[in-house]
Protein backbone atom coordinates (compact mmCIF):
# COMPACT_ATOMS: atom_id res chain seq x y z
CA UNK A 1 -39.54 21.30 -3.05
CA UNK A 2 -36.72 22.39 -5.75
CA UNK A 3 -35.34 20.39 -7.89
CA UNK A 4 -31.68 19.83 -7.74
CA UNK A 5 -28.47 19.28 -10.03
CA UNK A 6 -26.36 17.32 -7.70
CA UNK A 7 -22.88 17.46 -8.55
CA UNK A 8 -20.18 15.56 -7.18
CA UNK A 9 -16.85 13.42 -8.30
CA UNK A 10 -17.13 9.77 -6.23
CA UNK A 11 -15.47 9.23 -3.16
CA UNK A 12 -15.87 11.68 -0.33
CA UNK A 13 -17.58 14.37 -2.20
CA UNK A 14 -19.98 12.34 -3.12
CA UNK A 15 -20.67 10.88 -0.02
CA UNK A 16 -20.79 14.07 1.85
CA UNK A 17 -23.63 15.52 -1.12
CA UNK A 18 -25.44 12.66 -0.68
CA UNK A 19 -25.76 12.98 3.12
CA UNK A 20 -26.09 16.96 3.30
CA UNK A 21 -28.53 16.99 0.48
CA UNK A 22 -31.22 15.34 3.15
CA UNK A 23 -31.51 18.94 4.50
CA UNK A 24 -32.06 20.71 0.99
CA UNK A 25 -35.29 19.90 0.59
CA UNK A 26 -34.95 18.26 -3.00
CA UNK A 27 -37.57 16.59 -5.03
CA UNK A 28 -37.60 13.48 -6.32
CA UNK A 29 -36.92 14.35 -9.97
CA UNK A 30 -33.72 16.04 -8.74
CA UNK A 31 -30.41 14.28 -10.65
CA UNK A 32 -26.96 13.48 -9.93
CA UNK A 33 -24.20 13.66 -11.49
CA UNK A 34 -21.24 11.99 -10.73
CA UNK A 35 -18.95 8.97 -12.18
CA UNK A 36 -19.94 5.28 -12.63
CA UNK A 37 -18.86 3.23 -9.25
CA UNK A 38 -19.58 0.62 -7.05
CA UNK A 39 -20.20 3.13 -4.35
CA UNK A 40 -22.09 5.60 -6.74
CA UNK A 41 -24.41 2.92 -7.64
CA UNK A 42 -24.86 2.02 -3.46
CA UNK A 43 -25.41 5.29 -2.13
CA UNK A 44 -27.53 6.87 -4.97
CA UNK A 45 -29.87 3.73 -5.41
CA UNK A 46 -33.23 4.68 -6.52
CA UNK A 47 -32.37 7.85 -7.79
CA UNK A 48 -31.53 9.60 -10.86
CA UNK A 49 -28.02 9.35 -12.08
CA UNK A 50 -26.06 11.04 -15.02
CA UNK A 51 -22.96 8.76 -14.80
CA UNK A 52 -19.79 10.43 -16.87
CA UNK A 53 -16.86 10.29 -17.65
CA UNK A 54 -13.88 10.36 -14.94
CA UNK A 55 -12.39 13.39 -14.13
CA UNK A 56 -8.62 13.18 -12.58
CA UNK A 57 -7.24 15.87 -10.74
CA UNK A 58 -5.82 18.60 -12.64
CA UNK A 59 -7.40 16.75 -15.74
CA UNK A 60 -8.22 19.83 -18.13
CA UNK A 61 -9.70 17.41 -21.02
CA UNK A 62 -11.67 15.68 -18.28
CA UNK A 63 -13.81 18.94 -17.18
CA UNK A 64 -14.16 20.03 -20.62
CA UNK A 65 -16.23 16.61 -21.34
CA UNK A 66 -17.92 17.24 -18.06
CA UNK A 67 -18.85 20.92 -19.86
CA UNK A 68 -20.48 19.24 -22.72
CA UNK A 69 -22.30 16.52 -21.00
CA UNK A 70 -24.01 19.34 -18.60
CA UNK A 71 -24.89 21.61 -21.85
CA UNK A 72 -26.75 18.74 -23.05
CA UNK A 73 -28.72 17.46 -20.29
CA UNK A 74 -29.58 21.71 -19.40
CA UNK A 75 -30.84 22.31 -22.89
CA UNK A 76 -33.10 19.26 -22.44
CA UNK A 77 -34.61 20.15 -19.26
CA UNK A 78 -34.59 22.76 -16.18
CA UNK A 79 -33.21 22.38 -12.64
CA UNK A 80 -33.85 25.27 -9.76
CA UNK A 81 -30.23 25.11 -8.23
CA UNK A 82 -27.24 23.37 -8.75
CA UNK A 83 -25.12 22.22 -5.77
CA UNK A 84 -21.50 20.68 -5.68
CA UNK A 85 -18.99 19.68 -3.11
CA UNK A 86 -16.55 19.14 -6.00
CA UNK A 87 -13.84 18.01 -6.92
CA UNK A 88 -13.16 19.13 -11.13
CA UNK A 89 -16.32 17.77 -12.21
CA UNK A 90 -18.34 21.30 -10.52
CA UNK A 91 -15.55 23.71 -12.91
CA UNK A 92 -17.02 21.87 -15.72
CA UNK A 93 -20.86 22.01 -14.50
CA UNK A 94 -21.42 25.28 -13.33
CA UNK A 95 -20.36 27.33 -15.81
CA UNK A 96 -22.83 25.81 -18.04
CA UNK A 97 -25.24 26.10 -15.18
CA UNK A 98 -24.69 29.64 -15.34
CA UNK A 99 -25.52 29.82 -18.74
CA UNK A 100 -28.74 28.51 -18.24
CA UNK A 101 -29.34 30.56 -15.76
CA UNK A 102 -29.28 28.36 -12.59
CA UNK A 103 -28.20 29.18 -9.29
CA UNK A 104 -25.18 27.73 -8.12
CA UNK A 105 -23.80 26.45 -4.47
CA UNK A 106 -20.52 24.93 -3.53
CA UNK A 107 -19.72 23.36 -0.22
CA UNK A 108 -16.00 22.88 0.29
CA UNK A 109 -15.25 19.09 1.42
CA UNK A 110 -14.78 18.67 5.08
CA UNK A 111 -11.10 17.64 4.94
CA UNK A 112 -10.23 21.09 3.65
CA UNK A 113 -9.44 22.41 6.84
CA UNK A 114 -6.98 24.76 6.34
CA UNK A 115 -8.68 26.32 3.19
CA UNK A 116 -10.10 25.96 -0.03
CA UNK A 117 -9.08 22.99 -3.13
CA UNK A 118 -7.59 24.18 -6.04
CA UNK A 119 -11.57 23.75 -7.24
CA UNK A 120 -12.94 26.43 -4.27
CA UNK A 121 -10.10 28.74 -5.03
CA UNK A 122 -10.85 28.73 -9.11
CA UNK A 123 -14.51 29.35 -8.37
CA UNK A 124 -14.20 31.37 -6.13
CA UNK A 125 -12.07 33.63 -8.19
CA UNK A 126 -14.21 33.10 -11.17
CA UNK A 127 -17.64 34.03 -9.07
CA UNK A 128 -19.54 30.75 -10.50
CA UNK A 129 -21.18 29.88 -7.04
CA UNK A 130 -22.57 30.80 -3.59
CA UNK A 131 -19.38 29.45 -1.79
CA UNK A 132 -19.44 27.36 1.93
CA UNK A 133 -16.80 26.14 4.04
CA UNK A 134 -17.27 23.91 7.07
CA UNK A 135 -14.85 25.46 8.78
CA UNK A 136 -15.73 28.81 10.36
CA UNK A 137 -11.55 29.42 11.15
CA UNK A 138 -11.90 30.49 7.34
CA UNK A 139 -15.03 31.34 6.61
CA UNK A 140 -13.64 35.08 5.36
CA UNK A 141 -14.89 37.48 2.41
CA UNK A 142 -17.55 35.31 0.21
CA UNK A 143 -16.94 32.39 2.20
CA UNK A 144 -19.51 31.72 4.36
CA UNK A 145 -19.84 29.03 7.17
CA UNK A 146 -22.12 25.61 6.82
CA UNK A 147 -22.42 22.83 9.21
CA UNK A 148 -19.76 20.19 9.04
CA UNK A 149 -20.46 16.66 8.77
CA UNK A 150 -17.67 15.07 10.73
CA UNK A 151 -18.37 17.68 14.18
CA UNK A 152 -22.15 15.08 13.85
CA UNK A 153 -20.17 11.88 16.00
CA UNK A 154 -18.71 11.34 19.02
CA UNK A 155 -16.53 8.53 20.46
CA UNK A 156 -18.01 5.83 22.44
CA UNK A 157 -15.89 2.61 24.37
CA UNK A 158 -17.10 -0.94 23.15
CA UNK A 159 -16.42 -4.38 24.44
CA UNK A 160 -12.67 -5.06 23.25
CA UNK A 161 -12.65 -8.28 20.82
CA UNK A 162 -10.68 -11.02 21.39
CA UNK A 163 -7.26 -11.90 19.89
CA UNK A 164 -6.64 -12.28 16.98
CA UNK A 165 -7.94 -9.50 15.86
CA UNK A 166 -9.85 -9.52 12.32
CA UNK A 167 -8.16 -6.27 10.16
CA UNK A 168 -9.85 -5.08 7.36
CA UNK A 169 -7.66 -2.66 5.31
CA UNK A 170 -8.94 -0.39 2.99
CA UNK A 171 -6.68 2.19 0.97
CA UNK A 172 -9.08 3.89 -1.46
CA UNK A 173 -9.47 3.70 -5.20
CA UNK A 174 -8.19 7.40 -6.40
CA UNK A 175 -6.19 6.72 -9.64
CA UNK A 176 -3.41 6.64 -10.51
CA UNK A 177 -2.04 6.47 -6.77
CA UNK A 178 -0.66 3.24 -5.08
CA UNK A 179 -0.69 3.57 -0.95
CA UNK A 180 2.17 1.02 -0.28
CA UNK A 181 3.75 2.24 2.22
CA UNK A 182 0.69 1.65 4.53
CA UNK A 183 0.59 -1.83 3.22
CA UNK A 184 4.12 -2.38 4.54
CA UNK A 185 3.21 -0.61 7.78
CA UNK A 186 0.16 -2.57 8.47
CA UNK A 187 2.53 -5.92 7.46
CA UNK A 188 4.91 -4.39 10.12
CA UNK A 189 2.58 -4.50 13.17
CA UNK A 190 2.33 -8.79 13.00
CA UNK A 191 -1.25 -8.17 13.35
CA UNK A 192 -2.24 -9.13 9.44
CA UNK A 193 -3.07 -13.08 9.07
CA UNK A 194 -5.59 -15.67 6.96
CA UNK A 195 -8.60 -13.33 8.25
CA UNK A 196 -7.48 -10.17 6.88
CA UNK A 197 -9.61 -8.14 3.99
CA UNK A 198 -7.47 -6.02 1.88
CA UNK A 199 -9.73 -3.59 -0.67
CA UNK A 200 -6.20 -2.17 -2.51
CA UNK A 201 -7.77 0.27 -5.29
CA UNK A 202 -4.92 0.78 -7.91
CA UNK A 203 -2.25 -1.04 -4.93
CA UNK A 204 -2.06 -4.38 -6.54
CA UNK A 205 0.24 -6.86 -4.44
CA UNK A 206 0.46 -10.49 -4.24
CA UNK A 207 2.25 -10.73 -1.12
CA UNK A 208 -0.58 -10.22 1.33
CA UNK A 209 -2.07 -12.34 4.19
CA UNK A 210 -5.95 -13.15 3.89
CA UNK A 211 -8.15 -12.24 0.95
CA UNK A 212 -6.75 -9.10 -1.81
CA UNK A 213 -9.46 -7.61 -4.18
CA UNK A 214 -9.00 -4.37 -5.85
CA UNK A 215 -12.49 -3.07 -5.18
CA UNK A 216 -16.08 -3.95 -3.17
CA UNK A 217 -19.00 -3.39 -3.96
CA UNK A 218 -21.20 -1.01 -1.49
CA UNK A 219 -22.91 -3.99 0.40
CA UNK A 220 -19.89 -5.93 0.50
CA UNK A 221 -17.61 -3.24 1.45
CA UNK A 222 -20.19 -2.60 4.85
CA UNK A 223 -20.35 -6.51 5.48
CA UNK A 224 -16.23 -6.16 5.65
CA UNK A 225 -16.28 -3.59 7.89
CA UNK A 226 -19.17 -4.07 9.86
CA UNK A 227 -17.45 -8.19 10.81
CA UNK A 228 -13.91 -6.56 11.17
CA UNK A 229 -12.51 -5.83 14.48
CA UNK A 230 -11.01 -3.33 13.52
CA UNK A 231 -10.98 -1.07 10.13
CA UNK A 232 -7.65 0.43 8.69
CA UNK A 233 -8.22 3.10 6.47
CA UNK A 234 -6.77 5.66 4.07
CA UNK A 235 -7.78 9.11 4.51
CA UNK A 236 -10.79 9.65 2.39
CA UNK A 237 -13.34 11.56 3.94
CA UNK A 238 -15.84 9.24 2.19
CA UNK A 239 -15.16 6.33 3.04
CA UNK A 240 -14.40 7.72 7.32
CA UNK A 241 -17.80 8.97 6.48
CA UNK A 242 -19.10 5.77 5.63
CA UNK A 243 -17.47 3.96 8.75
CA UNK A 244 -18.94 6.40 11.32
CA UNK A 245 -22.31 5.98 10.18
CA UNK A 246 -21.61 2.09 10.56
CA UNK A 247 -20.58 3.41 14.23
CA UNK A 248 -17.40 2.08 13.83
CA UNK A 249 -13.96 4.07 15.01
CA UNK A 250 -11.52 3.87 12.30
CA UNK A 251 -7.51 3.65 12.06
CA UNK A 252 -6.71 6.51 9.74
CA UNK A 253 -3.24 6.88 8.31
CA UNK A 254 -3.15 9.80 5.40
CA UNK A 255 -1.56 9.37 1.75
CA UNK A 256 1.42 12.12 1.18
CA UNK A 257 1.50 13.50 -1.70
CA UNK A 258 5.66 13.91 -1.02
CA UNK A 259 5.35 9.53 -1.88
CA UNK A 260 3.48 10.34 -4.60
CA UNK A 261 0.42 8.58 -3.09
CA UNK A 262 -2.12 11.92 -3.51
CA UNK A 263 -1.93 15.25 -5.71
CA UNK A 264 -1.80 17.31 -2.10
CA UNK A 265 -1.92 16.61 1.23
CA UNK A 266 -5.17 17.41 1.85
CA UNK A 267 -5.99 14.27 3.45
CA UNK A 268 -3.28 14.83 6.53
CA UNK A 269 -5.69 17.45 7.36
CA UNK A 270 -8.95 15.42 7.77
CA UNK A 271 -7.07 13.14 9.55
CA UNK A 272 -5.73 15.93 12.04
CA UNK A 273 -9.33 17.13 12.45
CA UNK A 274 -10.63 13.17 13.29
CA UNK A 275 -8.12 12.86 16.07
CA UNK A 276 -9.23 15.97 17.64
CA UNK A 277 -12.69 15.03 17.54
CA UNK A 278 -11.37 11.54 19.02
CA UNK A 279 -13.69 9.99 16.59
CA UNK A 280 -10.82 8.09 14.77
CA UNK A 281 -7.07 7.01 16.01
CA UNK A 282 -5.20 9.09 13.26
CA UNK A 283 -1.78 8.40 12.37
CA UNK A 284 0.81 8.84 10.00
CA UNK A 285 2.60 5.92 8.22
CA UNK A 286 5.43 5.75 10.74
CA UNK A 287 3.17 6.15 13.52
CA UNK A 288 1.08 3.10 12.89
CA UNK A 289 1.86 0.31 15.35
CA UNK A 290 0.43 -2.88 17.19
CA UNK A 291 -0.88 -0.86 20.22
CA UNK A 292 -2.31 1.60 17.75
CA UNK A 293 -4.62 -0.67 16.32
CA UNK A 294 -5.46 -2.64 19.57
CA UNK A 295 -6.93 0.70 20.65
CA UNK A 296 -8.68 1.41 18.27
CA UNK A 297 -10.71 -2.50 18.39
CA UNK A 298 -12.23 -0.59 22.03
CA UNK A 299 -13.87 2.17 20.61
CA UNK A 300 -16.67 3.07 18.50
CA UNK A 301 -18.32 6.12 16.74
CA UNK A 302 -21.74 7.41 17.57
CA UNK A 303 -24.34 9.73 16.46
CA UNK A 304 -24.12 13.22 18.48
């Protein structure tokens, strides 16, 4: 067994690390490192955990902190190979990993279909890791192909619930970005009432059928989704991740970065690639309707 340096912002790197790295053969003194959350603490329970601080997207100060933090933990001990599925926490990890002499991997996330992040492109340029995509339509020069995660499920029909239907509407918690607009379109269907869960992340509203938090914690995020009819979801790979291991077949409506609800639209990709699996009913904000969601209460996800 090696021991690892797991490296990984929250979100849907980090849970696409955490279920890829159960084919790396890691021991159990391997450590992550990754930023203090409710799902961080869930899905890494039991192991060991370098929490720092937050890295934003295109957050230059934020990756330089990340720099120091990894200097000190490498002078204080030794790791075999350091792995990443990014996001701007791995350009502030690896370059100190290379200067301790560790081996470095990066595995582009899943939902960059179309090509590398702004993270894959800058080490790629800058030769600081082995680099994977999990696409092969791109796997070109030092890009090389790995297994994707998502191509693991398959669509299944289910029993259809009975009316009304039980939503539970989750929109992410990437900061600084609101997702209103699929607030109003999920309003707009008539299907949101007294039994409606709304996890908003930095959407606050007070206008909102049901029960409004900002965030849940791991357990209570899979009790919400696991009793809803039907889950409504932003397009995180993480948390669609999350909801086809609960088996569940997810409405998936992307964030555009042209409402200033994302840095890129990276996320109308994964949500491209989940409709053509048919292992979620993808749609964009204008597309989401009644019938949409009605479907979507008939089918579930399974293991391939």
């Amino acid at each position: 067994m090696q021991k690892h340096l797991f490296i990984a912002s929250t979100g849907g790197h980090l849970a696409q690390l955490v279920r890829l790295s159960g084919a790396m053969d890691a021991s159990p003194d391997s450590l992550w490192m990754t930023f203090d959350s409710p799902q961080s603490h869930s899905l890494l329970d039991g192991r060991r955990v370098e929490y720092v601080p937050y890295v934003s997207p295109r957050d230059v100060a934020g990756v330089l902190r990340t720099q120091r933090i990894t200097n000190r933990i490498l002078r204080c001990e030794g790791f075999d190979v350091a792995v990443s599925t990014g996001a701007g926490i791995a350009l502030g990890a690896f370059p100190m990993a290379r200067r301790h002499g560790i081996p470095r991997t990066y595995i582009e996330s899943v939902s960059r279909i179309d090509g590398p992040s702004l993270t894959g492109q800058l080490l790629y340029v800058s030769r600081l890791a082995d680099m994977f995509t999990q696409h092969p339509s791109w796997a070109t020069g030092r890009w090389r192909e790995h297994p994707s995660v998502l191509t693991q499920f398959v669509p299944v029909a289910k029993e259809p619930p009975r009316a009304p239907l039980r939503l539970f509407v989750t929109l992410g918690t990437i900061r600084p970005y609101r997702f209103d607009s699929l607030v109003n379109a999920v309003l707009a269907t008539g299907l949101a009432g007294p039994e409606t869960v709304w996890q908003l992340g930095e959407t606050s509203r007070d206008d909102l059928p049901g029960r409004a938090v900002a965030q849940l914690r791991g357990a209570e995020f899979v009790e919400q989704a696991e009793a809803a009819d039907v889950v409504i979801t932003h397009s995180g790979v993480g948390t669609i991740l999350a909801l086809f291991e609960m088996g569940i077949h997810p409405v998936v409506v992307p964030r555009r970065s042209s409402r200033k609800e994302h840095v890129d639209d990276h996320q109308a990709q994964i949500a491209r690639f989940t409709r053509e699996l048919g292992i979620a009913s993808s749609r964009e904000v204008a597309e989401l309707d009644a019938d949409t969601i009605v479907e979507a209460s008939r089918l579930a996800t399974a293991p391939r």
